[in-house]
N, C-alpha and C. Protein backbone atom coordinates (compact mmCIF):
# COMPACT_ATOMS: atom_id res chain seq x y z
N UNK A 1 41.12 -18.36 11.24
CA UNK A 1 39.84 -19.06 11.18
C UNK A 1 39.96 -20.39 11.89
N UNK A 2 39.04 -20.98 12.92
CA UNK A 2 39.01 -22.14 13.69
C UNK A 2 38.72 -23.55 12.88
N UNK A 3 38.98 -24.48 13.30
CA UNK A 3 38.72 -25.79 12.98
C UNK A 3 37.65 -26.48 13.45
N UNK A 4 37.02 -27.08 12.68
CA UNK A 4 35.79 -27.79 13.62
C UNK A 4 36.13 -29.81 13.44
N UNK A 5 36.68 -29.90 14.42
CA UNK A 5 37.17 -31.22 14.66
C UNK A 5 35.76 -32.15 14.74
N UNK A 6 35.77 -33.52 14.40
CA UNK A 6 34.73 -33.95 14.11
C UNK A 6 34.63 -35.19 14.46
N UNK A 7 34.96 -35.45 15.72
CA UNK A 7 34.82 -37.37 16.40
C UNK A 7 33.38 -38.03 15.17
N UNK A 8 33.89 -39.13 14.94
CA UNK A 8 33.43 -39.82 14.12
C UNK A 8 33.28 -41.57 14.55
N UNK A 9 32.68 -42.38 14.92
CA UNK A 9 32.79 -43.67 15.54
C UNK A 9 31.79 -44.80 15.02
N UNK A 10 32.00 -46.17 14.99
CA UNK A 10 30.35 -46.59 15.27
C UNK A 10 29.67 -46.38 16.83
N UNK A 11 28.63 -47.11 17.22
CA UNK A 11 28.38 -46.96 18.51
C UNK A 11 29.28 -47.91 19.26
N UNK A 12 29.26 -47.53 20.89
CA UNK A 12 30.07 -47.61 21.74
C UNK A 12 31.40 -48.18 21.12
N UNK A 13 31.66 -46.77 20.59
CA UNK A 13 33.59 -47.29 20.59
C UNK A 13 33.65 -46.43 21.36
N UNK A 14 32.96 -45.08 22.32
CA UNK A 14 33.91 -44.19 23.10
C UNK A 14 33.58 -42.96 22.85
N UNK A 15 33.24 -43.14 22.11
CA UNK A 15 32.97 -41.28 21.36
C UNK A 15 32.67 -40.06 22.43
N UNK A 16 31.99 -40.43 22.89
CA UNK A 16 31.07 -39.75 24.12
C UNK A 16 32.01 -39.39 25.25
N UNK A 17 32.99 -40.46 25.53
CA UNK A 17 33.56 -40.13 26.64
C UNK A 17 35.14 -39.68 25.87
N UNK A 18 35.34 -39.66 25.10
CA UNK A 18 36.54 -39.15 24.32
C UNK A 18 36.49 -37.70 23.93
N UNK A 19 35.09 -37.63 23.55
CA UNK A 19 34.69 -36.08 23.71
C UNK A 19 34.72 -34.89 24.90
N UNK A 20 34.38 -35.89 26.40
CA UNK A 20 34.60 -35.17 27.44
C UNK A 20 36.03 -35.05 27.45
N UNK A 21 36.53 -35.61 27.33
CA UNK A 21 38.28 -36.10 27.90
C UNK A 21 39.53 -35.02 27.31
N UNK A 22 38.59 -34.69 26.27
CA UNK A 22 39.32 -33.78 25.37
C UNK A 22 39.00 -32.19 25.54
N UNK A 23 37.93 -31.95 26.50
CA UNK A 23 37.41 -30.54 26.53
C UNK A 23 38.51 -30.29 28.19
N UNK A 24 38.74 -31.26 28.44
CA UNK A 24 39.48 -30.88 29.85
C UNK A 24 40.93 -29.84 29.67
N UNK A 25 40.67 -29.39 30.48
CA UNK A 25 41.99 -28.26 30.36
C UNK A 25 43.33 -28.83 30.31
N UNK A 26 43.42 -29.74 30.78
CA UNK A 26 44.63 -30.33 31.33
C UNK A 26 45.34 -30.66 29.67
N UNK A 27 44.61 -30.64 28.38
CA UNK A 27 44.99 -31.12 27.30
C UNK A 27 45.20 -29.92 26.52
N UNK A 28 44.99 -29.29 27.37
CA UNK A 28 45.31 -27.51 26.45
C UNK A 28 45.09 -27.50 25.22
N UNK A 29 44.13 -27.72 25.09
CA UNK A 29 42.99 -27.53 23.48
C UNK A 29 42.42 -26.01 23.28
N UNK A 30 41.96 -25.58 24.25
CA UNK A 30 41.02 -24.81 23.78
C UNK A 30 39.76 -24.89 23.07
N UNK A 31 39.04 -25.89 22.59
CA UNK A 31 37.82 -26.23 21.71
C UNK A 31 37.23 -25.95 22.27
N UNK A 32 35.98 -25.31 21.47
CA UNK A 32 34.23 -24.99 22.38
C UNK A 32 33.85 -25.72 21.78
N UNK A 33 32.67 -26.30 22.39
CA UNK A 33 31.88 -27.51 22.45
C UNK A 33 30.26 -27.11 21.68
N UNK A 34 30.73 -27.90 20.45
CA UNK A 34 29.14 -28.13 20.02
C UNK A 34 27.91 -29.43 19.90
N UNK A 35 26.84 -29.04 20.36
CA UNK A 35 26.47 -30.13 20.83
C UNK A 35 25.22 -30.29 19.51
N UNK A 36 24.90 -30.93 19.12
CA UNK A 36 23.99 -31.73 18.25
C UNK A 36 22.89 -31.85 18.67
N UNK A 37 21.80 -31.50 18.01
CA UNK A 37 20.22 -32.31 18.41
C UNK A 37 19.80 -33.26 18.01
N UNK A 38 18.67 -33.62 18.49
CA UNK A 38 18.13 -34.99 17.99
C UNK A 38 16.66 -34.76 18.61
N UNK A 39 15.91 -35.95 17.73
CA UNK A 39 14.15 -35.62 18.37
C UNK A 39 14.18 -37.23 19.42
N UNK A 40 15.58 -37.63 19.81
CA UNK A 40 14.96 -39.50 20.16
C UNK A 40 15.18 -38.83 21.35
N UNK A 41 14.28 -39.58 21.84
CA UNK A 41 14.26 -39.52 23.87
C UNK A 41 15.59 -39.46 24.62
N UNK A 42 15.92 -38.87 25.62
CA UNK A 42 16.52 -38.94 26.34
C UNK A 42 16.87 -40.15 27.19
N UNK A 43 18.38 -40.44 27.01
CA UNK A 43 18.54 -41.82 27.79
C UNK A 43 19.00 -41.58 29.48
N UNK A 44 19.30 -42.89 30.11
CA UNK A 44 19.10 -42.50 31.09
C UNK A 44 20.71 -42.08 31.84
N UNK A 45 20.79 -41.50 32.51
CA UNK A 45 22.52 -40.71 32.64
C UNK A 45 22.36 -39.45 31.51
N UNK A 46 22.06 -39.16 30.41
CA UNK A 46 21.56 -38.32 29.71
C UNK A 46 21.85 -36.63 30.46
N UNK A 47 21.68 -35.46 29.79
CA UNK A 47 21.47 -34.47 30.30
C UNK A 47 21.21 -33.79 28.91
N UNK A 48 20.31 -32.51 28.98
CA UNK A 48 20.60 -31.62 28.02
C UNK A 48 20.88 -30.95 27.83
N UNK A 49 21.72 -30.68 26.86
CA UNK A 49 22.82 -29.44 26.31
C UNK A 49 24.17 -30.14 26.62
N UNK A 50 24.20 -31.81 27.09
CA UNK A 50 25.80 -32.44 27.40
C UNK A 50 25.90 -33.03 25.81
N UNK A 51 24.80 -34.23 25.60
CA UNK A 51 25.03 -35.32 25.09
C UNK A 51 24.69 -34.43 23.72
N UNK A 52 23.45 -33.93 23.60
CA UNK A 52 22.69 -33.64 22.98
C UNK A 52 21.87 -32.49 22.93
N UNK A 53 21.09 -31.50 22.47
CA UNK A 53 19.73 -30.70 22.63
C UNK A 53 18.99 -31.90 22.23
N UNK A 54 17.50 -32.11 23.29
CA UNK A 54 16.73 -33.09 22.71
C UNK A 54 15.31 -32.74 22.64
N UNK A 55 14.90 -32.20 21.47
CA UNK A 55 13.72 -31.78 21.37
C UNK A 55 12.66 -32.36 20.48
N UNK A 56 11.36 -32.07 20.45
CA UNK A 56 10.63 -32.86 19.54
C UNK A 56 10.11 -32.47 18.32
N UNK A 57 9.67 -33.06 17.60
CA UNK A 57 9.55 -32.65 15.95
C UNK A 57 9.42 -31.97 14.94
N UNK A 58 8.52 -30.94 16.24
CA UNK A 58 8.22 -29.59 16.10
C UNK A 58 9.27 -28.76 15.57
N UNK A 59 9.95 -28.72 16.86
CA UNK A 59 10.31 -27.41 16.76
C UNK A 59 12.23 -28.13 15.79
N UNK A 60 12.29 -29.72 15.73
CA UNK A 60 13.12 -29.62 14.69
C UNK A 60 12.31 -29.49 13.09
N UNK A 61 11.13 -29.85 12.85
CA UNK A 61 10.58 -28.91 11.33
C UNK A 61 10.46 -27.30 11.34
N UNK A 62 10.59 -26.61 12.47
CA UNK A 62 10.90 -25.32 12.52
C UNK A 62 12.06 -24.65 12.10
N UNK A 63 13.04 -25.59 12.78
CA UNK A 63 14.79 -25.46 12.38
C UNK A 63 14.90 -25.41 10.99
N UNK A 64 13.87 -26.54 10.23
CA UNK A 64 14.09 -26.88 9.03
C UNK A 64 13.62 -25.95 8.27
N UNK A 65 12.24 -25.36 8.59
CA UNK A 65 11.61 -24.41 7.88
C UNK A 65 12.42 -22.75 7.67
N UNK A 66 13.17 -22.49 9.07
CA UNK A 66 13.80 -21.78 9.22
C UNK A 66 15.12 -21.91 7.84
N UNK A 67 15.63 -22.84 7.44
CA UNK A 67 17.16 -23.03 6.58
C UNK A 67 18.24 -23.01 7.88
N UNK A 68 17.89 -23.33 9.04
CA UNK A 68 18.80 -23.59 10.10
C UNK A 68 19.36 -24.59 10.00
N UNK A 69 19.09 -26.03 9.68
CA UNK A 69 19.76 -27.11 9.78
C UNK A 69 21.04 -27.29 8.48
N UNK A 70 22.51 -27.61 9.14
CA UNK A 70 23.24 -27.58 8.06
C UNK A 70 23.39 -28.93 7.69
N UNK A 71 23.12 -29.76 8.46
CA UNK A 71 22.67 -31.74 7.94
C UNK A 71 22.37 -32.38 8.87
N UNK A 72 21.27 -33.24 8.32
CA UNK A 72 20.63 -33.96 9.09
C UNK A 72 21.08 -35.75 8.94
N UNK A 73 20.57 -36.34 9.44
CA UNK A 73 19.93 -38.01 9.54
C UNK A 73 18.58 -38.41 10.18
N UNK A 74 18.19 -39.50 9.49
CA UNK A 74 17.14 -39.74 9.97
C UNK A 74 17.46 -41.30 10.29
N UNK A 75 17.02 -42.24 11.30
CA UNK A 75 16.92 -43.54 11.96
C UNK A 75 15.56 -44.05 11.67
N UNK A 76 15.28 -45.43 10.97
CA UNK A 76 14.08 -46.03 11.53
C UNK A 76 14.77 -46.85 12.27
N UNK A 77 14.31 -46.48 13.27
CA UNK A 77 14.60 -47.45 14.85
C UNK A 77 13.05 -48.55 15.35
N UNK A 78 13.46 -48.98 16.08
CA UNK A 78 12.24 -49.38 16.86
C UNK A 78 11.68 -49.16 17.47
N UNK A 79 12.09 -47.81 17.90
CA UNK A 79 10.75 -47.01 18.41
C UNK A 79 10.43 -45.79 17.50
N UNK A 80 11.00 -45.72 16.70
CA UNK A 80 10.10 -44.92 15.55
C UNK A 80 11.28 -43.96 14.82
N UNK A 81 10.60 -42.90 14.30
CA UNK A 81 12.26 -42.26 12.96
C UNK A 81 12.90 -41.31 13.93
N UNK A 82 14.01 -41.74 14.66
CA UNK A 82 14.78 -40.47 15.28
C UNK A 82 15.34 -39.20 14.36
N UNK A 83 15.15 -38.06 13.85
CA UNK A 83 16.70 -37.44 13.92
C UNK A 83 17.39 -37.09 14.22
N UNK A 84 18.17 -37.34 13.73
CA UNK A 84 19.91 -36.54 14.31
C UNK A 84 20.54 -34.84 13.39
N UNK A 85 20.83 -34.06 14.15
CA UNK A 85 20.79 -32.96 12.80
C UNK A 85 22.36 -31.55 13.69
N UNK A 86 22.76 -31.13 12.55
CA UNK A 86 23.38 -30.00 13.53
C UNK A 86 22.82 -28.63 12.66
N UNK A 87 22.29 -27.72 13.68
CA UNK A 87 21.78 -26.28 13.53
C UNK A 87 22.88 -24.92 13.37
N UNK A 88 22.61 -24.47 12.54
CA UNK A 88 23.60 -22.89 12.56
C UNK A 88 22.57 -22.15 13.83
N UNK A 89 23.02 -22.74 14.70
CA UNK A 89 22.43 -21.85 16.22
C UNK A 89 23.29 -20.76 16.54
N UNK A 90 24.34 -20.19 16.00
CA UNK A 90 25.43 -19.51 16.46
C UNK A 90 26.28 -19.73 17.46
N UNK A 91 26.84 -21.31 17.17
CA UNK A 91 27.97 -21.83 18.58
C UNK A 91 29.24 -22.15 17.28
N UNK A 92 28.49 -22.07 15.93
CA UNK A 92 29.76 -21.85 15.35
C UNK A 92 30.68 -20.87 15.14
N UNK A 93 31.38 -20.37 16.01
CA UNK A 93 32.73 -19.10 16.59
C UNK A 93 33.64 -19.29 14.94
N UNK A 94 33.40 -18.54 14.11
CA UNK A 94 34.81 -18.88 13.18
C UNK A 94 36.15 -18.70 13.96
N UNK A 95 36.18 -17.85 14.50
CA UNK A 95 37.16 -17.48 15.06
C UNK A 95 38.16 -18.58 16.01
N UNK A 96 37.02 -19.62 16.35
CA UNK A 96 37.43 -20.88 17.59
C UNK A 96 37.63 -22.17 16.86
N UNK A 97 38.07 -22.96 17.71
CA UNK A 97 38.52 -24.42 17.11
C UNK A 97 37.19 -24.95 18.13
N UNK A 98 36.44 -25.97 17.20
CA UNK A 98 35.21 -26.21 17.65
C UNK A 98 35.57 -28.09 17.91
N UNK A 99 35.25 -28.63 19.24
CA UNK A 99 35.06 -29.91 18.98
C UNK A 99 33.20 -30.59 18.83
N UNK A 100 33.04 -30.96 18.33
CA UNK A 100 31.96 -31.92 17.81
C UNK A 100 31.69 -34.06 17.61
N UNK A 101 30.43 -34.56 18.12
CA UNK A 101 30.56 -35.74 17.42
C UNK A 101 29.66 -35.91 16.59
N UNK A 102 30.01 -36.46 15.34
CA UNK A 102 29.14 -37.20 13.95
C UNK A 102 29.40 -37.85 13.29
N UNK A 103 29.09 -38.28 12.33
CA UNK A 103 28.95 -39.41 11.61
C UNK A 103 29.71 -39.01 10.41
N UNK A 104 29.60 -40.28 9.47
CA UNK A 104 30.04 -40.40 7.83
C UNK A 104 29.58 -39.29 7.48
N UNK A 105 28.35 -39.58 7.15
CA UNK A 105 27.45 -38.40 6.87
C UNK A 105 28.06 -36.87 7.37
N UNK A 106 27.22 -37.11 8.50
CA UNK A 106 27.16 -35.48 8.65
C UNK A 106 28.80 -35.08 8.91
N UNK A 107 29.67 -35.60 8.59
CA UNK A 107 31.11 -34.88 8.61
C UNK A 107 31.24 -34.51 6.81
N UNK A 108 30.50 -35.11 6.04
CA UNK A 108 30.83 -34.90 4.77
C UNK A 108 29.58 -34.13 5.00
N UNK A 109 28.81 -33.65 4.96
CA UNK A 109 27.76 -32.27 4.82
C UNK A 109 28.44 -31.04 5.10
N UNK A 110 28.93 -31.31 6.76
CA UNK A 110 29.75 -30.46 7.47
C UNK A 110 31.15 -29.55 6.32
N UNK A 111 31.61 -30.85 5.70
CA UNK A 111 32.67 -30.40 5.28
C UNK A 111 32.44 -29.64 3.89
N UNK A 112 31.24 -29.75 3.27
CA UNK A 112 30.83 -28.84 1.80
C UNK A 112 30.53 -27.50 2.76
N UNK A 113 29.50 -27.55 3.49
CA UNK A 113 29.00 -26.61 4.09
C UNK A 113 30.03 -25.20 4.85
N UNK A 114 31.10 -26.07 5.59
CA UNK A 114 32.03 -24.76 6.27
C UNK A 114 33.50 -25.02 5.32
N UNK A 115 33.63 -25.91 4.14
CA UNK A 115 34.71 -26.32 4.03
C UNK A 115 35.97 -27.57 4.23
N UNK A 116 36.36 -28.15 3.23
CA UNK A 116 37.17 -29.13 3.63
C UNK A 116 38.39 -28.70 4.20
N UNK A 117 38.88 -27.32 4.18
CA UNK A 117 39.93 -26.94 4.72
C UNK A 117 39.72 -26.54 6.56
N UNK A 118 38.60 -26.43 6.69
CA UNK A 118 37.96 -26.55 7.85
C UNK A 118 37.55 -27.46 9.36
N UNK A 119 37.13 -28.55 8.67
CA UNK A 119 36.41 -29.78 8.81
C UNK A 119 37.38 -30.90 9.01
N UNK A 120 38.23 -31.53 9.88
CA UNK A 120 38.93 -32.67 10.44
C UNK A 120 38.69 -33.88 11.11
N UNK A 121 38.33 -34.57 10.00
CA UNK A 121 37.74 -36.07 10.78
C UNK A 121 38.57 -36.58 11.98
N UNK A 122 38.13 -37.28 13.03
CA UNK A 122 39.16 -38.09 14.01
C UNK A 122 38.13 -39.31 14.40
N UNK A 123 38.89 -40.33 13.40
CA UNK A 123 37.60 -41.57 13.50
C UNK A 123 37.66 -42.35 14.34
N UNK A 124 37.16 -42.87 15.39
CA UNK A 124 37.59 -43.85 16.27
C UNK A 124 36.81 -45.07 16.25
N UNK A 125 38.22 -46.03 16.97
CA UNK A 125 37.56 -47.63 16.19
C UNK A 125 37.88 -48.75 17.35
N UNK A 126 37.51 -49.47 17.31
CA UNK A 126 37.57 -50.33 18.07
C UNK A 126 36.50 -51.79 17.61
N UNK A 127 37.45 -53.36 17.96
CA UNK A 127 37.16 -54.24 17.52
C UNK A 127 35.56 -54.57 17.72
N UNK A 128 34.75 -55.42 17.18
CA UNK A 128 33.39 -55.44 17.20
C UNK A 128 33.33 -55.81 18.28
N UNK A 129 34.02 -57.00 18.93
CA UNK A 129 33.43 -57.66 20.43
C UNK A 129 33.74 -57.18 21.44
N UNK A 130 34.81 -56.24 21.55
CA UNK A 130 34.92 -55.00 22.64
C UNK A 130 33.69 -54.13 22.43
N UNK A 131 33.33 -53.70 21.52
CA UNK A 131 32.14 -52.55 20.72
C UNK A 131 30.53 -53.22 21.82
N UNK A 132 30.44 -54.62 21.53
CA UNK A 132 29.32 -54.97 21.79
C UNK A 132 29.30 -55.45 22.88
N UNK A 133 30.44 -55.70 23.62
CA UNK A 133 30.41 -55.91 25.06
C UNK A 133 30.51 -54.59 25.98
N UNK A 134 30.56 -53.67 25.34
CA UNK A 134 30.65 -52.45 25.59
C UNK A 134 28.94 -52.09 25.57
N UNK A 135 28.17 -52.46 24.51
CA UNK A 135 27.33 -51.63 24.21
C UNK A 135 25.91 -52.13 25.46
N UNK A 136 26.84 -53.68 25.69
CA UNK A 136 25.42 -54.58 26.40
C UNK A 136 25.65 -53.97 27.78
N UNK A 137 26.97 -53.79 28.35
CA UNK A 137 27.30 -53.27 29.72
C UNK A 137 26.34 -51.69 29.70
N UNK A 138 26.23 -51.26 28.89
CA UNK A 138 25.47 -49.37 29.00
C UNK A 138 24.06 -50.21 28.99
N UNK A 139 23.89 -51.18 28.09
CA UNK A 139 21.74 -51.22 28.52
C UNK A 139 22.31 -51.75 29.47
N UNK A 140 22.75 -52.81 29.88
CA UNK A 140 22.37 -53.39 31.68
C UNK A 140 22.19 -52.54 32.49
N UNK A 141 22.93 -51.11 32.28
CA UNK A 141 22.82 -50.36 33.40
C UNK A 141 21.23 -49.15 33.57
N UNK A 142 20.98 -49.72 32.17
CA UNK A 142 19.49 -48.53 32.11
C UNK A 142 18.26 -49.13 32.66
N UNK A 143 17.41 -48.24 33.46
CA UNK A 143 16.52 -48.66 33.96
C UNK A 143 15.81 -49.52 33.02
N UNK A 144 15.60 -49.26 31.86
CA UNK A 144 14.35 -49.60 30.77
C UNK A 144 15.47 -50.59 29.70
N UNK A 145 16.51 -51.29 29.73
CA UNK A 145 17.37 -51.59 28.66
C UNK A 145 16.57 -51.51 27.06
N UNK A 146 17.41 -51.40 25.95
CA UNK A 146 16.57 -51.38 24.89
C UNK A 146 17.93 -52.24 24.00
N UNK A 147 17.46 -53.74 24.37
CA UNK A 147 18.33 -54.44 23.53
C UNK A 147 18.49 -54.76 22.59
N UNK A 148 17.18 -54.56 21.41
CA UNK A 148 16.51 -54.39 20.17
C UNK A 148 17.03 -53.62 19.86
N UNK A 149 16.95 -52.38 20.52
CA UNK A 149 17.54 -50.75 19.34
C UNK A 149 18.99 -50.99 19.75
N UNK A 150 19.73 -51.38 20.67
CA UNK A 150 20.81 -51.76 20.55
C UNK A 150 21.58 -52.60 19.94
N UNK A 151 21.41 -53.66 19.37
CA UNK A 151 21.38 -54.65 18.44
C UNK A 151 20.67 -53.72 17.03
N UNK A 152 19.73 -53.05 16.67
CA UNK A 152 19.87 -52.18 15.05
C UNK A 152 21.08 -51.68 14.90
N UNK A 153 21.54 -50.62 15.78
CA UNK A 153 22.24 -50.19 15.88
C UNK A 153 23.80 -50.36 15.64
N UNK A 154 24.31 -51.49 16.24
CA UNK A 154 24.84 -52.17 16.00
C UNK A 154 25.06 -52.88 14.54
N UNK A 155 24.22 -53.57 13.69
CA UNK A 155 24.52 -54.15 12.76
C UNK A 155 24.41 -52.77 11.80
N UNK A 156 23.67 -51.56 12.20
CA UNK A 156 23.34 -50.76 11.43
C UNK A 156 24.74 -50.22 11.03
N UNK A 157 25.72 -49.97 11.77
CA UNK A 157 27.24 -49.07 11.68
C UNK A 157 27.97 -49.86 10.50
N UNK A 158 27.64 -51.74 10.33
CA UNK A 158 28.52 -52.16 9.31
C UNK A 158 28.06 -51.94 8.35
N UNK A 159 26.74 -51.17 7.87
CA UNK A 159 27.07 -50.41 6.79
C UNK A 159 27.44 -48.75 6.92
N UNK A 160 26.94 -48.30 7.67
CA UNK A 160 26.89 -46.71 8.14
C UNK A 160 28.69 -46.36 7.68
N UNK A 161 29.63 -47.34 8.60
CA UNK A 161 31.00 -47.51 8.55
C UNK A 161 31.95 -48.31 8.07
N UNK A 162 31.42 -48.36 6.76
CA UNK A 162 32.01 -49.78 6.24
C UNK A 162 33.09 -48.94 5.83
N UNK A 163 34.29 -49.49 5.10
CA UNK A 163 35.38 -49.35 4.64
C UNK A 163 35.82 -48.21 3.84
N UNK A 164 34.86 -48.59 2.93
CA UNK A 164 34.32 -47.47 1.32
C UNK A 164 34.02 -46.24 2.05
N UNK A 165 33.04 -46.17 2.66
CA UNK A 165 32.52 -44.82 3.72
C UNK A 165 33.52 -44.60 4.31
N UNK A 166 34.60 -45.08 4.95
CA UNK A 166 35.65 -43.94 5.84
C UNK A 166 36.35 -44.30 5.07
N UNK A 167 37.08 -44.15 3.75
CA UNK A 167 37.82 -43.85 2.76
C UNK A 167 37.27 -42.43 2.15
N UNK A 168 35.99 -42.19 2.29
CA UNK A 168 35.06 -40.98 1.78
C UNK A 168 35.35 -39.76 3.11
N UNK A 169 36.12 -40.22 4.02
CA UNK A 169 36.50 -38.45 4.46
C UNK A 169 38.36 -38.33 4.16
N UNK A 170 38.60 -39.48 3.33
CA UNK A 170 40.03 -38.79 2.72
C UNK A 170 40.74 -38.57 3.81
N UNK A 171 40.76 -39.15 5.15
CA UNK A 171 41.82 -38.55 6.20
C UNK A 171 42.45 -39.72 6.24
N UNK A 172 43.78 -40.36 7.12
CA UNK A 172 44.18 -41.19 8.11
C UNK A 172 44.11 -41.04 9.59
N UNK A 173 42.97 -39.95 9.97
CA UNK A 173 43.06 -40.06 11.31
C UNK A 173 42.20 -41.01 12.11
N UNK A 174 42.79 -41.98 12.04
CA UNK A 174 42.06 -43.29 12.60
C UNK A 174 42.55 -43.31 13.98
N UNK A 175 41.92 -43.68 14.99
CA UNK A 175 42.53 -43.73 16.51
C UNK A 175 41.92 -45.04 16.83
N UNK A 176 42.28 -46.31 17.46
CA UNK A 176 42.16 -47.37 18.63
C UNK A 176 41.52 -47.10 19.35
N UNK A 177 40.55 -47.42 20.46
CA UNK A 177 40.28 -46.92 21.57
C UNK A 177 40.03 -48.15 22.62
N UNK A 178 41.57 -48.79 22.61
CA UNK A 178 41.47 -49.82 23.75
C UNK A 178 41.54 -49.55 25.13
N UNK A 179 42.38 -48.38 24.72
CA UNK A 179 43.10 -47.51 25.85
C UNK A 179 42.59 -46.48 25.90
N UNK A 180 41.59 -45.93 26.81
CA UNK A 180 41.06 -44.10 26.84
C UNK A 180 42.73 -43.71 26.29
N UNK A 181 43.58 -43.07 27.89
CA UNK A 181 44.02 -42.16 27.86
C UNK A 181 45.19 -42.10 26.39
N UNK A 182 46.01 -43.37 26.37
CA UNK A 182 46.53 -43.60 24.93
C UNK A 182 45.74 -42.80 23.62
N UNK A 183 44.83 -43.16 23.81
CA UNK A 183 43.81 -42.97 22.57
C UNK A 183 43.51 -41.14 22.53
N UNK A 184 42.93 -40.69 23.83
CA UNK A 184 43.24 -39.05 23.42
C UNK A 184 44.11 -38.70 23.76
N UNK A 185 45.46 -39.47 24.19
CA UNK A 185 46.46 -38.71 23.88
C UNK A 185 46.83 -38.26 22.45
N UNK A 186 46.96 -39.48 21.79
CA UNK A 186 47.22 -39.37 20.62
C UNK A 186 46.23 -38.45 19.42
N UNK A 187 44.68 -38.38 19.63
CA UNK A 187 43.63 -37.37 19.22
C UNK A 187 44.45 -35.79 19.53
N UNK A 188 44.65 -35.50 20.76
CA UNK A 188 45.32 -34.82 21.11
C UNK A 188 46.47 -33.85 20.41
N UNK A 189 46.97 -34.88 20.10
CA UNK A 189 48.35 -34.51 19.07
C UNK A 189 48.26 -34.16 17.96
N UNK A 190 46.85 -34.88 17.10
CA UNK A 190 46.48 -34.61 16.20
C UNK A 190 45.90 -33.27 16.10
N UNK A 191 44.96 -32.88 17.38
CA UNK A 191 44.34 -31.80 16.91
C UNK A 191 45.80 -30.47 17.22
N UNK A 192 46.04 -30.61 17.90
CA UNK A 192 47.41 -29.55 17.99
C UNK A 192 48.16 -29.42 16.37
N UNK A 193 48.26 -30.69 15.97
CA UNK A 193 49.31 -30.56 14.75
C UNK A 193 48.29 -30.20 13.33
N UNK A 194 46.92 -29.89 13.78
CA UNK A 194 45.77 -29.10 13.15
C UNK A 194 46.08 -27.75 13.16
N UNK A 195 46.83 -26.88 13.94
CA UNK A 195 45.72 -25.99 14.70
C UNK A 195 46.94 -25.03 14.71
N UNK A 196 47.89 -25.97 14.64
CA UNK A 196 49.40 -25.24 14.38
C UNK A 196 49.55 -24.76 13.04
């Protein structure tokens, strides 16, 4: 039976690009890639079916109506209630070691739902003023910056990720991410010494 590995971060520590880094062959993983929906707009560099499925409200109260969604979140943002949710769409392979990114939350839904013997947090962290000099360099580069929802966001993780909350997935897999390649190297190792 496969593992469903579970990148876990506040915003811009990396997640996103730690996730690509790790589907590359060169790390001889093997993980299939599940991707998450959400109803918030598409940003810009964006694609769908990379970052995200990004659809609108509809057809995620359909998911819902259906008993498809295995956990959700909801955002009041400033531009209005995003969610965030993952679907039993059938990309969960028991058979495969699955990589994924989410939250406090939805890694503890995840983990009642398929199992704690299942379910492997890999939390990644990085200091606040790397985090937010990080986060201002991605709006500078968007046509439309959204320095408001970037700044919620932001103060939003010191509670989302406070201390108490990642003591609540019971792991030590904490990773740095000063260094990409350091950093999934070492993810890396972890998920192997999973999987073994």
């Amino acid at each position: 039976m496969g593992k469903i590995f579970c990148i876990l971060g506040k915003s811009s520590t990396g997640k996103d690009t730690v996730y690509r880094e790790l589907l590359k062959p060169k790390y001889k993983l093997d993980l299939a890639e599940y991707v998450s929906y959400t109803t918030r707009p598409m940003r810009d560099n964006e694609k769908e079916g990379r970052e995200y499925h990004f659809v609108d409200k509809i057809r995620y109260e359909d998911y819902k109506k259906d008993g498809k969604i295995i956990e959700e979140r909801c955002y009041d943002t400033v531009m209005g209630k995003w969610y965030y949710f993952t679907v039993n769409d059938g990309s969960f392979d028991t058979s495969k070691n699955i990589l994924l990114i989410g939250t406090v939350d939805s890694f503890l839904s995840m983990r009642d739902y398929f199992g704690e013997d299942r379910v492997v947090p890999l939390y990644i962290d990085i200091d606040d003023r790397t985090r937010l000099m990080r986060a201002i360099s991605r709006e500078d580069k968007r046509e439309k910056p959204q320095y408001k929802e970037m700044c919620r966001r932001f103060v939003a993780d010191s509670d989302d990720y406070s201390e108490d909350r990642i003591k609540m997935i019971k792991k030590d897999n904490r990773f740095i991410n000063a260094r990409l390649k350091k950093c999934v190297e070492e993810i890396s190792r972890c998920i192997s010494d999973n999987v073994t």
